[in-house]
C-alpha atoms as a PDB file:
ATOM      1  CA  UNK A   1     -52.793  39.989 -15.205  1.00  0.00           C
ATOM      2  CA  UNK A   2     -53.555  38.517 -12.083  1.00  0.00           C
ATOM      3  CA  UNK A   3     -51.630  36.038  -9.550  1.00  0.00           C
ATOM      4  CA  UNK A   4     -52.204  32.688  -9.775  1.00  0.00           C
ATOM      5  CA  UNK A   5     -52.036  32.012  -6.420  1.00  0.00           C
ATOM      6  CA  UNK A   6     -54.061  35.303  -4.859  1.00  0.00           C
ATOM      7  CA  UNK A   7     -57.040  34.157  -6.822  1.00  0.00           C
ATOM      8  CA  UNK A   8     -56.970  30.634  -5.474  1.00  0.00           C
ATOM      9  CA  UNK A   9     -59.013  30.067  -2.189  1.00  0.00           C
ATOM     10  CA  UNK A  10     -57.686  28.618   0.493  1.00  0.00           C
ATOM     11  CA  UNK A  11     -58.902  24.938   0.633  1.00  0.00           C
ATOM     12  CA  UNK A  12     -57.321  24.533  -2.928  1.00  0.00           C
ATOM     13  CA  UNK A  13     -54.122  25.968  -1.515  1.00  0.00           C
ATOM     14  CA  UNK A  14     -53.685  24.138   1.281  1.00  0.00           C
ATOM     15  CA  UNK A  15     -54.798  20.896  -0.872  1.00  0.00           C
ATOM     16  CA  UNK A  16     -51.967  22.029  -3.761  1.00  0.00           C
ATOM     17  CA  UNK A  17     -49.329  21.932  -0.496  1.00  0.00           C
ATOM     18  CA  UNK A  18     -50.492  18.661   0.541  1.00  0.00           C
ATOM     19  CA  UNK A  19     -50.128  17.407  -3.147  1.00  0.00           C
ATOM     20  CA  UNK A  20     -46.764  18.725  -3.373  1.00  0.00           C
ATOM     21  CA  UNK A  21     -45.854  17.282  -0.224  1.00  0.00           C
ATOM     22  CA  UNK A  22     -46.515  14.269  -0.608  1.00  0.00           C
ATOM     23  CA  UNK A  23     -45.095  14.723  -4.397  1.00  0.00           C
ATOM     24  CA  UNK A  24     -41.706  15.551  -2.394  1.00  0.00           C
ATOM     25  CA  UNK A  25     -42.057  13.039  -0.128  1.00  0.00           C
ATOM     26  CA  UNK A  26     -42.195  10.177  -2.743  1.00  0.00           C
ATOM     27  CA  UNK A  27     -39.170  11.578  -4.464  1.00  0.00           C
ATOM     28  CA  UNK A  28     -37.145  11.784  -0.929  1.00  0.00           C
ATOM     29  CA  UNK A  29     -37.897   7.943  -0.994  1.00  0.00           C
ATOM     30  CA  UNK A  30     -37.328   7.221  -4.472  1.00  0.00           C
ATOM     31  CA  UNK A  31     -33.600   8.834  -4.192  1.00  0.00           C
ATOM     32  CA  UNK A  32     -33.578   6.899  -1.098  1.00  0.00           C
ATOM     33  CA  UNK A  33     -33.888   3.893  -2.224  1.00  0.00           C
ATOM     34  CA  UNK A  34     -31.376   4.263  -5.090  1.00  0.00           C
ATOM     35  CA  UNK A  35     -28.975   5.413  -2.371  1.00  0.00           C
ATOM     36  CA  UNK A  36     -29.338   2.464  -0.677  1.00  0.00           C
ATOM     37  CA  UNK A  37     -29.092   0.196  -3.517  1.00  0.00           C
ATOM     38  CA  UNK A  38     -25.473   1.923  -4.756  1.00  0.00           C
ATOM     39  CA  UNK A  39     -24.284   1.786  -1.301  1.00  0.00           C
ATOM     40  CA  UNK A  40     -24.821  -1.777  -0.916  1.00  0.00           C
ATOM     41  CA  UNK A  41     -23.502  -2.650  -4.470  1.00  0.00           C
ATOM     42  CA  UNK A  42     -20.239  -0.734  -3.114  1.00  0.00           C
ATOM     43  CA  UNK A  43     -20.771  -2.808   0.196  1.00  0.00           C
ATOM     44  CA  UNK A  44     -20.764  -5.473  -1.936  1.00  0.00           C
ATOM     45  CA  UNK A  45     -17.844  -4.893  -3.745  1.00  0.00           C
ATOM     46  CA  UNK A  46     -15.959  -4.029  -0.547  1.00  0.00           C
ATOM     47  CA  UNK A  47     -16.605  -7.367   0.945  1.00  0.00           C
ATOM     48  CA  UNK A  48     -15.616  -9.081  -2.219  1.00  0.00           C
ATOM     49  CA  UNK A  49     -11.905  -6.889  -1.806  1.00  0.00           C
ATOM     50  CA  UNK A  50     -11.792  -7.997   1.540  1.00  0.00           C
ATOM     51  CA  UNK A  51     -12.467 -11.695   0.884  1.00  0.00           C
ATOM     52  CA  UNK A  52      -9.999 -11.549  -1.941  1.00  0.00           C
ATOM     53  CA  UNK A  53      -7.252  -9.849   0.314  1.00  0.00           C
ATOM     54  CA  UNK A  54      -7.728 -12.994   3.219  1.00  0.00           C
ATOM     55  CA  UNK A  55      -7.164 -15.676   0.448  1.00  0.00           C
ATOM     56  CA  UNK A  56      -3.986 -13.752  -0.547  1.00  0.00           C
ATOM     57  CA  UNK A  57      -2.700 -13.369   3.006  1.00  0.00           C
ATOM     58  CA  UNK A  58      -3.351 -16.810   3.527  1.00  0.00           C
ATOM     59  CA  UNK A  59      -1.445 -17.987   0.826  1.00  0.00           C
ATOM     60  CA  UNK A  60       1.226 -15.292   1.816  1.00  0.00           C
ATOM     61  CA  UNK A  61       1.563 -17.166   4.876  1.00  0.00           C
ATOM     62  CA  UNK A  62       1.429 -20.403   3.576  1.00  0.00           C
ATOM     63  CA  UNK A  63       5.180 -19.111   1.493  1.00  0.00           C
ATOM     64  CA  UNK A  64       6.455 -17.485   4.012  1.00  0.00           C
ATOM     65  CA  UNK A  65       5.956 -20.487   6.604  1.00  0.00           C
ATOM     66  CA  UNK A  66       7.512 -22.291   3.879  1.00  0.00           C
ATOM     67  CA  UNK A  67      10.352 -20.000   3.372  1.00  0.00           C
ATOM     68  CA  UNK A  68      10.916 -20.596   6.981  1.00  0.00           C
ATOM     69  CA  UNK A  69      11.221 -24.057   6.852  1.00  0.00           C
ATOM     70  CA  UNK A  70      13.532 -24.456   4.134  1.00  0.00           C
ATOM     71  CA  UNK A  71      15.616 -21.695   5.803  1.00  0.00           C
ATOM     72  CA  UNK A  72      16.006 -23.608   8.858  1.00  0.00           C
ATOM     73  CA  UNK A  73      16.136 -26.967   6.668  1.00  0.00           C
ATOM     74  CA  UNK A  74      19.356 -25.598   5.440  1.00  0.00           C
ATOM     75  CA  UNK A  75      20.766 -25.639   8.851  1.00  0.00           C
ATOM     76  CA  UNK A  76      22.372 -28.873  10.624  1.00  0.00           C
ATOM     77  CA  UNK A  77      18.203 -29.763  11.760  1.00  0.00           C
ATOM     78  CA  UNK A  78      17.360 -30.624   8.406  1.00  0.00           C
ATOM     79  CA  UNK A  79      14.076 -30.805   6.608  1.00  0.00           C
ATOM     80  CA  UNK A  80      11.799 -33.036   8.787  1.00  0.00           C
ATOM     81  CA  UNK A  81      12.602 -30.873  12.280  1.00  0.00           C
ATOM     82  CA  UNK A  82      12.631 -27.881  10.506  1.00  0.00           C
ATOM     83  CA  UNK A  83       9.203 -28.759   9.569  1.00  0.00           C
ATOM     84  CA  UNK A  84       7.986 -30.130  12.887  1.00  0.00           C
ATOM     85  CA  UNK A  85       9.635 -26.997  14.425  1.00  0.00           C
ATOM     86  CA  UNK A  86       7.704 -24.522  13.029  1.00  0.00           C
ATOM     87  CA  UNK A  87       4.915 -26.742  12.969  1.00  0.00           C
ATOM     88  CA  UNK A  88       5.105 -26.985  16.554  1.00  0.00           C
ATOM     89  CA  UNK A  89       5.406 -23.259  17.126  1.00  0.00           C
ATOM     90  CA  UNK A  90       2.221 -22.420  14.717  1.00  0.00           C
ATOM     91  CA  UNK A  91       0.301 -25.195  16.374  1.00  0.00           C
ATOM     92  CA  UNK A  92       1.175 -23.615  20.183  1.00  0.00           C
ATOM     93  CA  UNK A  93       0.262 -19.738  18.324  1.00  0.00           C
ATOM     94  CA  UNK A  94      -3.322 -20.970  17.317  1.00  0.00           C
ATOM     95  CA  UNK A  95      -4.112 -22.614  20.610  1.00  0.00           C
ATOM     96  CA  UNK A  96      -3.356 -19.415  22.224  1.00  0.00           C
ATOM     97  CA  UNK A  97      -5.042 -16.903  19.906  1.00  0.00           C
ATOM     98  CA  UNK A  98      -7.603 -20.004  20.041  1.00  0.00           C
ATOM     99  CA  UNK A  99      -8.299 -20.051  23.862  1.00  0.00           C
ATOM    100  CA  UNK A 100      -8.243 -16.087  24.349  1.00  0.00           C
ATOM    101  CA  UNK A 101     -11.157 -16.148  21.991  1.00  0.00           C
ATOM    102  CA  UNK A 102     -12.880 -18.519  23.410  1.00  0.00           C
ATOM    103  CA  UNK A 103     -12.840 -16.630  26.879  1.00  0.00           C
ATOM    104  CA  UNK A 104     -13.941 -13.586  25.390  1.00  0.00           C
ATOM    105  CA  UNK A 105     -17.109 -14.944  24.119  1.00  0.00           C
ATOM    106  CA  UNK A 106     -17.785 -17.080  27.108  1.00  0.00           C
ATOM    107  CA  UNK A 107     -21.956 -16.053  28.180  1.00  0.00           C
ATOM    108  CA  UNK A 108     -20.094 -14.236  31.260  1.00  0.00           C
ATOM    109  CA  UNK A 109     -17.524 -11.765  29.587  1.00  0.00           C
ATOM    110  CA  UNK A 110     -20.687 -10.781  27.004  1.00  0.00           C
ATOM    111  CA  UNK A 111     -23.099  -9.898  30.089  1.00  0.00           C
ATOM    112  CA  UNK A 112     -23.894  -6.528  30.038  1.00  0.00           C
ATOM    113  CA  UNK A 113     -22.835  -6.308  34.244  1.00  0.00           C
ATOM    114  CA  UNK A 114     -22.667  -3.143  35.033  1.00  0.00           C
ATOM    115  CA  UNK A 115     -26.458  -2.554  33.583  1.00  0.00           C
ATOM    116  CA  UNK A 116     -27.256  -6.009  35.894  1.00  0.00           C
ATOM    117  CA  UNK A 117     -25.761  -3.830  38.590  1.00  0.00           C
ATOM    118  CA  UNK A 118     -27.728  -0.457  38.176  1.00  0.00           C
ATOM    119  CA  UNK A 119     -30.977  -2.741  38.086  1.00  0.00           C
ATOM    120  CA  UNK A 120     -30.301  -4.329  41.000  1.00  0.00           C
ATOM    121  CA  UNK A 121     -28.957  -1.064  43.018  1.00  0.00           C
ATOM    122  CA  UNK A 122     -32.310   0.560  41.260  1.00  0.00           C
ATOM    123  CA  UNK A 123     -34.225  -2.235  42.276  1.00  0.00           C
ATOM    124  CA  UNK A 124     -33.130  -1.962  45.887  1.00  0.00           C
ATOM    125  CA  UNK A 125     -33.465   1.466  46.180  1.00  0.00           C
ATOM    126  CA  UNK A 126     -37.350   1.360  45.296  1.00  0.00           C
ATOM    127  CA  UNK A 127     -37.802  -1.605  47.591  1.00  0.00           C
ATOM    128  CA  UNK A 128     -36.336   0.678  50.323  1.00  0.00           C
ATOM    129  CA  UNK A 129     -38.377   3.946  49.565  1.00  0.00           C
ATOM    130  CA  UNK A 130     -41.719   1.320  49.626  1.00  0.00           C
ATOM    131  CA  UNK A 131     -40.659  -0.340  53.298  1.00  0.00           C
ATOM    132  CA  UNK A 132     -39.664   3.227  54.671  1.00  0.00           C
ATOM    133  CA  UNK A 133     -43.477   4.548  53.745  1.00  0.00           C
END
């Protein structure tokens, strides 16, 4: 018997490699694709864990706050400071958490500076190399 493949010339060779490359090549993208697709469904899922988990710390805090009010109700303050106490305390907490965010996205802080910089020390440098010449 003889090889298959001796007997072949060598247009119909290199036309059977192009065939099975681009045979291969589909495939790569087809399991691509499905990759994709399962990693965002588990994406997906994640996020949905991790929206789940906020409502439940929320609520969390919401009894523990609560836990600390009635502790401190129980004391010679009674209910209504208690409450305004640790109202006043959360309130002062989120203003502060509230203004350090708001600084760090202020237009200035996100500024990429030190790449302003470099363009302006580049830009310098190539207006001094054209005046010296």
């Amino acid at each position: 018997m003889s090889d298959p493949v001796r007997t072949q010339n060598p247009a119909s060779l290199a036309s059977e490699a192009i065939r099975l490359s681009g045979d291969l090549v589909r495939k790569e993208i087809a399991l691509a694709k499905a990759e994709v697709s399962q990693n965002l469904s588990h994406a997906g899922m994640a996020i949905g864990f991790i929206a789940v988990a906020g409502v439940i710390g929320l609520v969390t805090l919401n009894v523990l706050v609560a836990a600390l009010v009635a502790a401190l109700a129980e004391t010679e303050l009674g209910p209504i400071w208690s409450a305004v106490i640790v109202g006043v305390v959360l309130a002062i907490l989120a203003y502060a958490l509230l203004r350090k965010g708001m600084n760090d996205l202020k237009l200035s802080s996100l500024m990429p500076s030190r790449t302003v910089q470099n363009v302006q020390r580049d830009a310098q440098a190539v207006k001094e190399a054209y005046h010296d010449n």
